[in-house]
C-alpha atoms as a PDB file:
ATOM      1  CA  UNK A   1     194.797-253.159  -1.680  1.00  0.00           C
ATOM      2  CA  UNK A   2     197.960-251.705  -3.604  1.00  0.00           C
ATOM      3  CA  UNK A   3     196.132-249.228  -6.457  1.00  0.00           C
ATOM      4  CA  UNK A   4     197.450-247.327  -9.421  1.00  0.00           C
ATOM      5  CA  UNK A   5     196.047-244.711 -10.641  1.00  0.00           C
ATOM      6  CA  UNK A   6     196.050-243.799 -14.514  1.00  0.00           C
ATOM      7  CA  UNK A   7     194.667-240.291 -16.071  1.00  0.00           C
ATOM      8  CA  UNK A   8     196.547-237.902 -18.030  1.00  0.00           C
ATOM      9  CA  UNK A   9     194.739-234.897 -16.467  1.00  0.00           C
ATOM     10  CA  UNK A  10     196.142-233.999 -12.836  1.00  0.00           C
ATOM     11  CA  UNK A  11     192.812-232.945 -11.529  1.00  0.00           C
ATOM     12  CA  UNK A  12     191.532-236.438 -12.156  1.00  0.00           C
ATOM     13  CA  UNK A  13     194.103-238.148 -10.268  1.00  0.00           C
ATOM     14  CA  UNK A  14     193.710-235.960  -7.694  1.00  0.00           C
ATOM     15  CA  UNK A  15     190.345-236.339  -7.502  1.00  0.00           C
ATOM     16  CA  UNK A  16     190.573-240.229  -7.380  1.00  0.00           C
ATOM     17  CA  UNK A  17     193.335-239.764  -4.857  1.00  0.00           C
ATOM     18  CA  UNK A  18     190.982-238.073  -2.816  1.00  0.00           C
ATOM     19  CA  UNK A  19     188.328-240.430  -2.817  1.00  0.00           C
ATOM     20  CA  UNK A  20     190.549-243.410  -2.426  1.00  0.00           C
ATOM     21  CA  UNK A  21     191.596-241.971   1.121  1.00  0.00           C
ATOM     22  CA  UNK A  22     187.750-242.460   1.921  1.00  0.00           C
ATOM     23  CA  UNK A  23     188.181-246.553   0.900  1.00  0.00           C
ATOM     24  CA  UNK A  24     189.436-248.242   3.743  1.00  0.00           C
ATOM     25  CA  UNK A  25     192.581-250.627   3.210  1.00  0.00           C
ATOM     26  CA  UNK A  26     193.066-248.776  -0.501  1.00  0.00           C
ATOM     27  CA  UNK A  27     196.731-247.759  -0.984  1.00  0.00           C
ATOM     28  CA  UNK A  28     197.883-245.645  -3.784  1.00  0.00           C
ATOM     29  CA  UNK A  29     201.135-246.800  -4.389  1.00  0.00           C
ATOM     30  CA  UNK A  30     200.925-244.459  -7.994  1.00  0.00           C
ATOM     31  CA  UNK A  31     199.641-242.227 -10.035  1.00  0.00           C
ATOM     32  CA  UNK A  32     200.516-241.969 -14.281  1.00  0.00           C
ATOM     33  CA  UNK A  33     199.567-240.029 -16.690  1.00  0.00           C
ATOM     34  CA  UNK A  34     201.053-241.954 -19.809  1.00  0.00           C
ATOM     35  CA  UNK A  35     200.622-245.531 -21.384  1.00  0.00           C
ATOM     36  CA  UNK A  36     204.322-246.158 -20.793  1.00  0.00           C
ATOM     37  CA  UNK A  37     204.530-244.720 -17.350  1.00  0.00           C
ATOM     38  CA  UNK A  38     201.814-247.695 -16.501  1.00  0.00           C
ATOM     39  CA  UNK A  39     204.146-250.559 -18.426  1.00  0.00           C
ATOM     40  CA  UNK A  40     206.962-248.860 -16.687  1.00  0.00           C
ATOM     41  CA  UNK A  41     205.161-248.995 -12.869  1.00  0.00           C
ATOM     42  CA  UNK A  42     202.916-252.580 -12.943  1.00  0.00           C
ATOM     43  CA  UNK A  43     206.290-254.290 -12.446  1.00  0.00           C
ATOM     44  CA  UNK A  44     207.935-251.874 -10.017  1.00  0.00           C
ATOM     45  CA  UNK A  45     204.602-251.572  -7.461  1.00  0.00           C
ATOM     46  CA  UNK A  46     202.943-254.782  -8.300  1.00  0.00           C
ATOM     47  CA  UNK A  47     199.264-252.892  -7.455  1.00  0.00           C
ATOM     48  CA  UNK A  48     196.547-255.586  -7.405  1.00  0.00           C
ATOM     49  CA  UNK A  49     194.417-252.869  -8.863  1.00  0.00           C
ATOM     50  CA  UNK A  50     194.568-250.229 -11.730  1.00  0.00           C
ATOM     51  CA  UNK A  51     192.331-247.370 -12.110  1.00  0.00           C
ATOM     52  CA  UNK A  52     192.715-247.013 -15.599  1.00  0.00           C
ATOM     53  CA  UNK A  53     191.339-244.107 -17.688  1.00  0.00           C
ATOM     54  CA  UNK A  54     190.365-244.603 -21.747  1.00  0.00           C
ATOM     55  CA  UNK A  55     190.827-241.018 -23.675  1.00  0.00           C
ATOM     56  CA  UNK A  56     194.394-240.675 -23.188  1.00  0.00           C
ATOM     57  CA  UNK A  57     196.890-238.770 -25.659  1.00  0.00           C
ATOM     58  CA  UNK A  58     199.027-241.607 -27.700  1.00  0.00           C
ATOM     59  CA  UNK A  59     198.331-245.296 -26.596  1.00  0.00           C
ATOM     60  CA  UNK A  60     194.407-245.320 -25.136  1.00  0.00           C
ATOM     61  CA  UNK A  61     193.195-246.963 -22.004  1.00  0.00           C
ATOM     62  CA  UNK A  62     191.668-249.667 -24.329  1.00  0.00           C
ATOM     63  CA  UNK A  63     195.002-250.327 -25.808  1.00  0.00           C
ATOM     64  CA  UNK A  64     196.551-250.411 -22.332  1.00  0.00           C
ATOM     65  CA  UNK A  65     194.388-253.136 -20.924  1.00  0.00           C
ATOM     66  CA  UNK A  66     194.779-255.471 -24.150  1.00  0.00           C
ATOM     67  CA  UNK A  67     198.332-255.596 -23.417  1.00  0.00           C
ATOM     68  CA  UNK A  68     197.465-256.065 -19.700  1.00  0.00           C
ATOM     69  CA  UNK A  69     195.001-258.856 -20.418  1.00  0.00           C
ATOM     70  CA  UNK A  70     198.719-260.947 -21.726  1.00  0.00           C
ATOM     71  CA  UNK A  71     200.261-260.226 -18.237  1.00  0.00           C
ATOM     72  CA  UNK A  72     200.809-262.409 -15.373  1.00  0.00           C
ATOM     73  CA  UNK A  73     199.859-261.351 -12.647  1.00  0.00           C
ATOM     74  CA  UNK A  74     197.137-259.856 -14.180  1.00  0.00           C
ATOM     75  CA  UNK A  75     195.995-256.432 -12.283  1.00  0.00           C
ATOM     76  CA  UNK A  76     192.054-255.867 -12.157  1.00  0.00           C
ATOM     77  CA  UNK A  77     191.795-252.975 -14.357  1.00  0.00           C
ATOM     78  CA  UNK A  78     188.869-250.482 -13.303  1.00  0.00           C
ATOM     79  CA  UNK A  79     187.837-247.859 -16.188  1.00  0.00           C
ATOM     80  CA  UNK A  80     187.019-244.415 -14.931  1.00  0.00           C
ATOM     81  CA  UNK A  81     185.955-242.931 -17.745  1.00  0.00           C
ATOM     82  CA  UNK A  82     183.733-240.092 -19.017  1.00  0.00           C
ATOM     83  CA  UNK A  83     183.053-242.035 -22.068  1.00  0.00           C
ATOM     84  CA  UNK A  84     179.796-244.835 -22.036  1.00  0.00           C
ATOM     85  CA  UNK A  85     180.282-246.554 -25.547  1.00  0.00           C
ATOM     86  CA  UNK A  86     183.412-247.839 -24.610  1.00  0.00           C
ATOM     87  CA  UNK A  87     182.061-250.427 -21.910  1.00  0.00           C
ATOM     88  CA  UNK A  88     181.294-253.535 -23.839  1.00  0.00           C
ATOM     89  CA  UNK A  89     185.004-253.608 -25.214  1.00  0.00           C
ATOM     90  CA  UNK A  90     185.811-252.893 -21.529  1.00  0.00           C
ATOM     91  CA  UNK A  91     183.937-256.200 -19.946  1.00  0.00           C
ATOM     92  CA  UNK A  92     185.125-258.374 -23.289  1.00  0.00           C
ATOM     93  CA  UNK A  93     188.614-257.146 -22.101  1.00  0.00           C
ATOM     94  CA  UNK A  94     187.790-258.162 -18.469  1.00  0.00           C
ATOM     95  CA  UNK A  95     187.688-255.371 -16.385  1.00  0.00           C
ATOM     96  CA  UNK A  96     186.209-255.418 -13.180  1.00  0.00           C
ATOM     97  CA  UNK A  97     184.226-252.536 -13.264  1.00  0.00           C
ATOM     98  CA  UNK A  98     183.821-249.392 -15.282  1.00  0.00           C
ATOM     99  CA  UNK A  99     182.948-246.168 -13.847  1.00  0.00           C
ATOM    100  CA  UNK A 100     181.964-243.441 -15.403  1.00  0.00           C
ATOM    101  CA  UNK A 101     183.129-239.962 -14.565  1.00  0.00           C
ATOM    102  CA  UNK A 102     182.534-237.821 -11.834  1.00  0.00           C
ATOM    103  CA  UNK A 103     182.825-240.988 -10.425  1.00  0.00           C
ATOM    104  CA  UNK A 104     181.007-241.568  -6.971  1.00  0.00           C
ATOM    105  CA  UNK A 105     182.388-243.004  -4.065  1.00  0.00           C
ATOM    106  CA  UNK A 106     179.602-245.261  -3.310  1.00  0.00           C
ATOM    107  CA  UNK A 107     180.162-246.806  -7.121  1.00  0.00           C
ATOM    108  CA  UNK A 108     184.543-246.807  -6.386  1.00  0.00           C
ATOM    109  CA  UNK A 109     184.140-248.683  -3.257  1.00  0.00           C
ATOM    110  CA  UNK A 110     181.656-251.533  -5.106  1.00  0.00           C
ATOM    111  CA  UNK A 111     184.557-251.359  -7.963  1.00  0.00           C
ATOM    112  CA  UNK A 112     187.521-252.090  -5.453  1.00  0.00           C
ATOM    113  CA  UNK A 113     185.740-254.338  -3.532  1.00  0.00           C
ATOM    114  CA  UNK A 114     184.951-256.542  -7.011  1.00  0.00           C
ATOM    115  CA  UNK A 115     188.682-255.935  -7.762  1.00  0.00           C
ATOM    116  CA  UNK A 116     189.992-257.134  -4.287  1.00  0.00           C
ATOM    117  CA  UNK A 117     188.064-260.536  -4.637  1.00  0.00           C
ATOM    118  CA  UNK A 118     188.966-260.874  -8.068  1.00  0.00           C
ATOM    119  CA  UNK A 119     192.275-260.528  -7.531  1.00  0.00           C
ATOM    120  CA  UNK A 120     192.242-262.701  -4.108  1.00  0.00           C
ATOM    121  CA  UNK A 121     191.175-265.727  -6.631  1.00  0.00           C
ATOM    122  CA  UNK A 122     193.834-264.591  -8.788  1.00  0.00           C
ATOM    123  CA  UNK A 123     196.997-264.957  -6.356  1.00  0.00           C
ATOM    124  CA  UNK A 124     195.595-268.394  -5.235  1.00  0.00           C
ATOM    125  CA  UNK A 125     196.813-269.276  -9.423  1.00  0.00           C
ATOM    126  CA  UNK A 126     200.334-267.571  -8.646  1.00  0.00           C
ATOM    127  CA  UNK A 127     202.997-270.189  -9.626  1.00  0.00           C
ATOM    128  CA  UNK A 128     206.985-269.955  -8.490  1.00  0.00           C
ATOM    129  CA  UNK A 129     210.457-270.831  -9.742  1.00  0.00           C
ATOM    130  CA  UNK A 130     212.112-272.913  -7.504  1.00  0.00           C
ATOM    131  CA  UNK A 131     215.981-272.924  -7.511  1.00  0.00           C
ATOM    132  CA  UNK A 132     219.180-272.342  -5.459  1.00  0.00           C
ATOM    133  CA  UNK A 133     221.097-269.127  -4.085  1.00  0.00           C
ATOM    134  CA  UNK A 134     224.128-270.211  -2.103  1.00  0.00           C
ATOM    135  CA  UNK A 135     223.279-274.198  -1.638  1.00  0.00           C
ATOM    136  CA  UNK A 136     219.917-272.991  -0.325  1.00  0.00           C
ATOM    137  CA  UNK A 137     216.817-273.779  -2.195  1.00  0.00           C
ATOM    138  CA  UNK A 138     214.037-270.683  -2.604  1.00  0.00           C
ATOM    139  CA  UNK A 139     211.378-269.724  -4.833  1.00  0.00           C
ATOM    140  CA  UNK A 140     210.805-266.438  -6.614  1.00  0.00           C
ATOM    141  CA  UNK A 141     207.765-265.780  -7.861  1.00  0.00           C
ATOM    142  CA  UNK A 142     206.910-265.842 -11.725  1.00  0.00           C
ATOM    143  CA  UNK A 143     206.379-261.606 -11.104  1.00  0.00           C
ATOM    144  CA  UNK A 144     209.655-260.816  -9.928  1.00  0.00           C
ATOM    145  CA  UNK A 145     211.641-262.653 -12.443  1.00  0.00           C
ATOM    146  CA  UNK A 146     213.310-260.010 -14.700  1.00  0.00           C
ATOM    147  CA  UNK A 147     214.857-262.028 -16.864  1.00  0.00           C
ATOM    148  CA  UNK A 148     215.856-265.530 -17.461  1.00  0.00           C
ATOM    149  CA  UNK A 149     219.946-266.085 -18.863  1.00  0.00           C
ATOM    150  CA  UNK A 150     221.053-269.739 -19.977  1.00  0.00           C
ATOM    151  CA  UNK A 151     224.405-270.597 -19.190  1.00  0.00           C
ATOM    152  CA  UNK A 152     225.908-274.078 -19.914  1.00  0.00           C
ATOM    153  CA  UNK A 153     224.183-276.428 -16.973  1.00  0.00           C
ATOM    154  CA  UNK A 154     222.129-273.784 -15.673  1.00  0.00           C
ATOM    155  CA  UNK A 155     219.520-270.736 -15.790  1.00  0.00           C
ATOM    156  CA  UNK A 156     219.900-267.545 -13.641  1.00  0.00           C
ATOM    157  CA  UNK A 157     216.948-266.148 -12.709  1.00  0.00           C
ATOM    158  CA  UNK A 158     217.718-262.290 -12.390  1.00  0.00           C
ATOM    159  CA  UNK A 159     214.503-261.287  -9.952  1.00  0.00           C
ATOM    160  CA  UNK A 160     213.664-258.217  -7.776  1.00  0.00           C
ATOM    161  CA  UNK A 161     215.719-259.670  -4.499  1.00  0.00           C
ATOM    162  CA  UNK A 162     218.745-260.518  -6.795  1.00  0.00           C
ATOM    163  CA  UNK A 163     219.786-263.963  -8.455  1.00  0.00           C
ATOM    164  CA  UNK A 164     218.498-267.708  -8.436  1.00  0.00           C
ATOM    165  CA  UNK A 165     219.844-270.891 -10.052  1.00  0.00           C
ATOM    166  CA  UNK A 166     217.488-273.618 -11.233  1.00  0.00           C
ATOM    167  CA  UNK A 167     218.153-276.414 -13.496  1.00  0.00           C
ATOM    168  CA  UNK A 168     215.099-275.747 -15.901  1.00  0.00           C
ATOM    169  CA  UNK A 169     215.634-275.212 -19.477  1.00  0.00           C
ATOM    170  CA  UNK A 170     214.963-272.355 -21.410  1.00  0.00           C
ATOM    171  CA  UNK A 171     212.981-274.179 -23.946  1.00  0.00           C
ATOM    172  CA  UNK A 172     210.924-276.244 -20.755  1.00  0.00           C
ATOM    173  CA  UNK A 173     210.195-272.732 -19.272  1.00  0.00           C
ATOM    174  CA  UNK A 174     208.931-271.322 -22.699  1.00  0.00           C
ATOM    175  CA  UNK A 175     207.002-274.173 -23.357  1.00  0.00           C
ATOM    176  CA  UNK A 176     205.322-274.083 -19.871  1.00  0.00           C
ATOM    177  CA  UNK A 177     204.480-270.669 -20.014  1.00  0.00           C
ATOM    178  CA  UNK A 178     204.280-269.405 -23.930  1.00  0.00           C
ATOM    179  CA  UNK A 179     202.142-266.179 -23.205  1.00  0.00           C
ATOM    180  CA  UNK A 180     204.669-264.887 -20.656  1.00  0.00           C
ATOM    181  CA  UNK A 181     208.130-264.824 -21.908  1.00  0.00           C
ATOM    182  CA  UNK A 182     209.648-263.046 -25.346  1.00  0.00           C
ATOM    183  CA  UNK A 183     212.434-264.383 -26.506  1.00  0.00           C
ATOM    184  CA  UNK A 184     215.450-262.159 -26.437  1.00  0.00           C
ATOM    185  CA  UNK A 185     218.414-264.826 -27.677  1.00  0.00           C
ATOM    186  CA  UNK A 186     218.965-268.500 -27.844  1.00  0.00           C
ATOM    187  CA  UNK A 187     220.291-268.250 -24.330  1.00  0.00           C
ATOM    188  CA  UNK A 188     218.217-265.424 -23.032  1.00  0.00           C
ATOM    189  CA  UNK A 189     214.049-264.972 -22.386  1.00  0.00           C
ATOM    190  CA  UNK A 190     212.473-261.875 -20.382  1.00  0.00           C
ATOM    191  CA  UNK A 191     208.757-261.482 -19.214  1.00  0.00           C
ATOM    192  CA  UNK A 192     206.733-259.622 -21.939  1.00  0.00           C
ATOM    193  CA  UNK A 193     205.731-256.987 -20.018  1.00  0.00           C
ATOM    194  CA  UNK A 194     209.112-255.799 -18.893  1.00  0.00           C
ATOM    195  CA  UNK A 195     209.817-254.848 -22.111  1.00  0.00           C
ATOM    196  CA  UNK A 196     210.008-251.057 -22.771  1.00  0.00           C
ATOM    197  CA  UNK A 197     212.175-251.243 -26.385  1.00  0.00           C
ATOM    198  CA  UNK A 198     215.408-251.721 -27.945  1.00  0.00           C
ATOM    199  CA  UNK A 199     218.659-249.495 -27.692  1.00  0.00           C
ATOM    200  CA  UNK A 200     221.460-250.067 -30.515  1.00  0.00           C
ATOM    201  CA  UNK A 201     225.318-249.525 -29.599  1.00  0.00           C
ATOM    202  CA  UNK A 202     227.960-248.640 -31.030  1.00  0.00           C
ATOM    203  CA  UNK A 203     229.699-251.724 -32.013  1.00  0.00           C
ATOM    204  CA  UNK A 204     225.949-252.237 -33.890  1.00  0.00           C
ATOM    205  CA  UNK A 205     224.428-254.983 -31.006  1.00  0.00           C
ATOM    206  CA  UNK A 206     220.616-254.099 -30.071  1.00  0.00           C
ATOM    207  CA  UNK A 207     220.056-254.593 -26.236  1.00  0.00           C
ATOM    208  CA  UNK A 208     216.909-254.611 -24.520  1.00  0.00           C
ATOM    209  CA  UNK A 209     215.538-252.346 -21.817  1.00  0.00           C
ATOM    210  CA  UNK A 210     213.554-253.656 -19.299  1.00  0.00           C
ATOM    211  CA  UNK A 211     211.357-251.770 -16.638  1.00  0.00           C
ATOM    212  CA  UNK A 212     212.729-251.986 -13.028  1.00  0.00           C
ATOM    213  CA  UNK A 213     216.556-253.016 -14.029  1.00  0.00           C
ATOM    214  CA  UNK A 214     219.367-251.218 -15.852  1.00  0.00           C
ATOM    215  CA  UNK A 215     219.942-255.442 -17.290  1.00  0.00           C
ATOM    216  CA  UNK A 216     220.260-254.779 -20.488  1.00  0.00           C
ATOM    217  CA  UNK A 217     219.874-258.425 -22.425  1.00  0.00           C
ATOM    218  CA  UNK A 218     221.114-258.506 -26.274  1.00  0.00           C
ATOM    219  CA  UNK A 219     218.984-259.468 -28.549  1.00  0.00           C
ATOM    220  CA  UNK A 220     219.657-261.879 -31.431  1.00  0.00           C
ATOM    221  CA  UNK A 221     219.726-260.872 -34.742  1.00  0.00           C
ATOM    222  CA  UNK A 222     218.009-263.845 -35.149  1.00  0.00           C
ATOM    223  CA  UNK A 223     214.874-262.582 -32.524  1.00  0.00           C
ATOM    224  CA  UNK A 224     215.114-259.135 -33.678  1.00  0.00           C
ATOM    225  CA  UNK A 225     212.757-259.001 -35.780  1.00  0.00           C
ATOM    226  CA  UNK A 226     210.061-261.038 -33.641  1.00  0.00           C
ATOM    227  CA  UNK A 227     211.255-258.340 -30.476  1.00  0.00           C
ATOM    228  CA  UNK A 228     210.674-255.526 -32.738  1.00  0.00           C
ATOM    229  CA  UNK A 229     206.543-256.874 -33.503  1.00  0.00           C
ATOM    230  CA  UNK A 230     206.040-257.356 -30.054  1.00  0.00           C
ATOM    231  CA  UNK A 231     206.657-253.916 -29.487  1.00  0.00           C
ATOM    232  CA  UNK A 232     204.841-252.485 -32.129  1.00  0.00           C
ATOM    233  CA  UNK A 233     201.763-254.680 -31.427  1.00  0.00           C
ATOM    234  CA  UNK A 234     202.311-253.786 -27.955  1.00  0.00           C
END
């Protein structure tokens, strides 16, 4: 199971590192130490699980998950925490377990193994976008998709592999899936969590930045302001 780990304190990470090596089939494909170095990594390592701590400088663990809870896939968030109050929150939010700190390896591999099941029902919910890259028909999965352009007859799907075609609408794809995409410009929508914030140029357009791409999507002045909430709700 693909795991991120989230702590601002380097001996913590380490220490979860450590014990992770002693859970069979757990990976660690990262380790953060920031509430924007998670947003930036869930869509570049897609880990099924997220060892997430609470007390963290800026943006808390709390925080973190809330926006998590609005992501699809959703990864099972695990607290490690030294911190006991916080649980009820945690469960309302979700999570599959909460540990407190030192946290004991007997307790991590119950977590991970709720997590992996819990996830497994999860994936059997993942839903595609079927279109066509040169005459052939594929599907990308609603994950990858990076962001979703509108021109004339068609949509390109910008994904992790590259481009897609399909002959869905903007407006069908919004409608189908409301809590997933933010709306960018008449002709443009990108997945909510790829969002990192807004860069203005010179010639006075805002673009978007977007975790795992250097697309850079403008945004309407139109949208602006309804980008600009997201992020500071987010």
């Amino acid at each position: 199971m693909r795991i991120l780990i989230a702590d601002d304190e380097a001996l913590a990470r380490a220490r979860l590192e450590a014990l992770l090596r002693e859970c069979p089939g757990a990976e660690v494909v990262a380790s953060v130490a920031s509430a924007r170095a998670i947003l930036e990594a869930l869509p570049l390592h897609k880990p099924a699980a997220l060892l997430l701590d609470i007390e963290m400088p800026g943006v808390d663990g709390l925080a973190v998950a809330e926006r998590i809870a609005r992501m699809q896939p959703t990864p099972q968030v695990i607290f490690c925490t030294a911190y006991p109050q916080h649980a009820l929150r945690a469960y309302e939010l979700k999570a599959a377990d909460y540990l407190l700190k030192p946290v004991r390896l007997e307790r991590l591999r119950e977590a991970l193994e709720r997590a992996r099941k819990l996830h497994a029902e999860s994936a059997l919910q993942r839903m595609h976008l079927s279109g066509l890259v040169r005459g052939m028909r594929q599907r990308v999965p609603l994950d990858e998709v990076i962001a979703l352009i509108a021109d004339e007859k068609y949509v390109t799907v910008h994904h992790a592999g590259g481009e897609m075609l399909i002959e869905d609408s903007l407006r069908a794809l919004e409608q189908a899936h409301p809590q997933r995409w933010l709306r960018l410009h008449r002709n443009c929508l990108v997945p909510r969590e790829r969002m990192l914030g807004l860069t203005a140029l010179a010639d006075g357009r805002m673009v978007a930045q977007l975790a795992g791409s250097p697309l850079q999507p403008e945004v309407s002045r139109r949208n602006l302001a309804g980008v600009r909430e997201w992020l500071r709700q987010s």
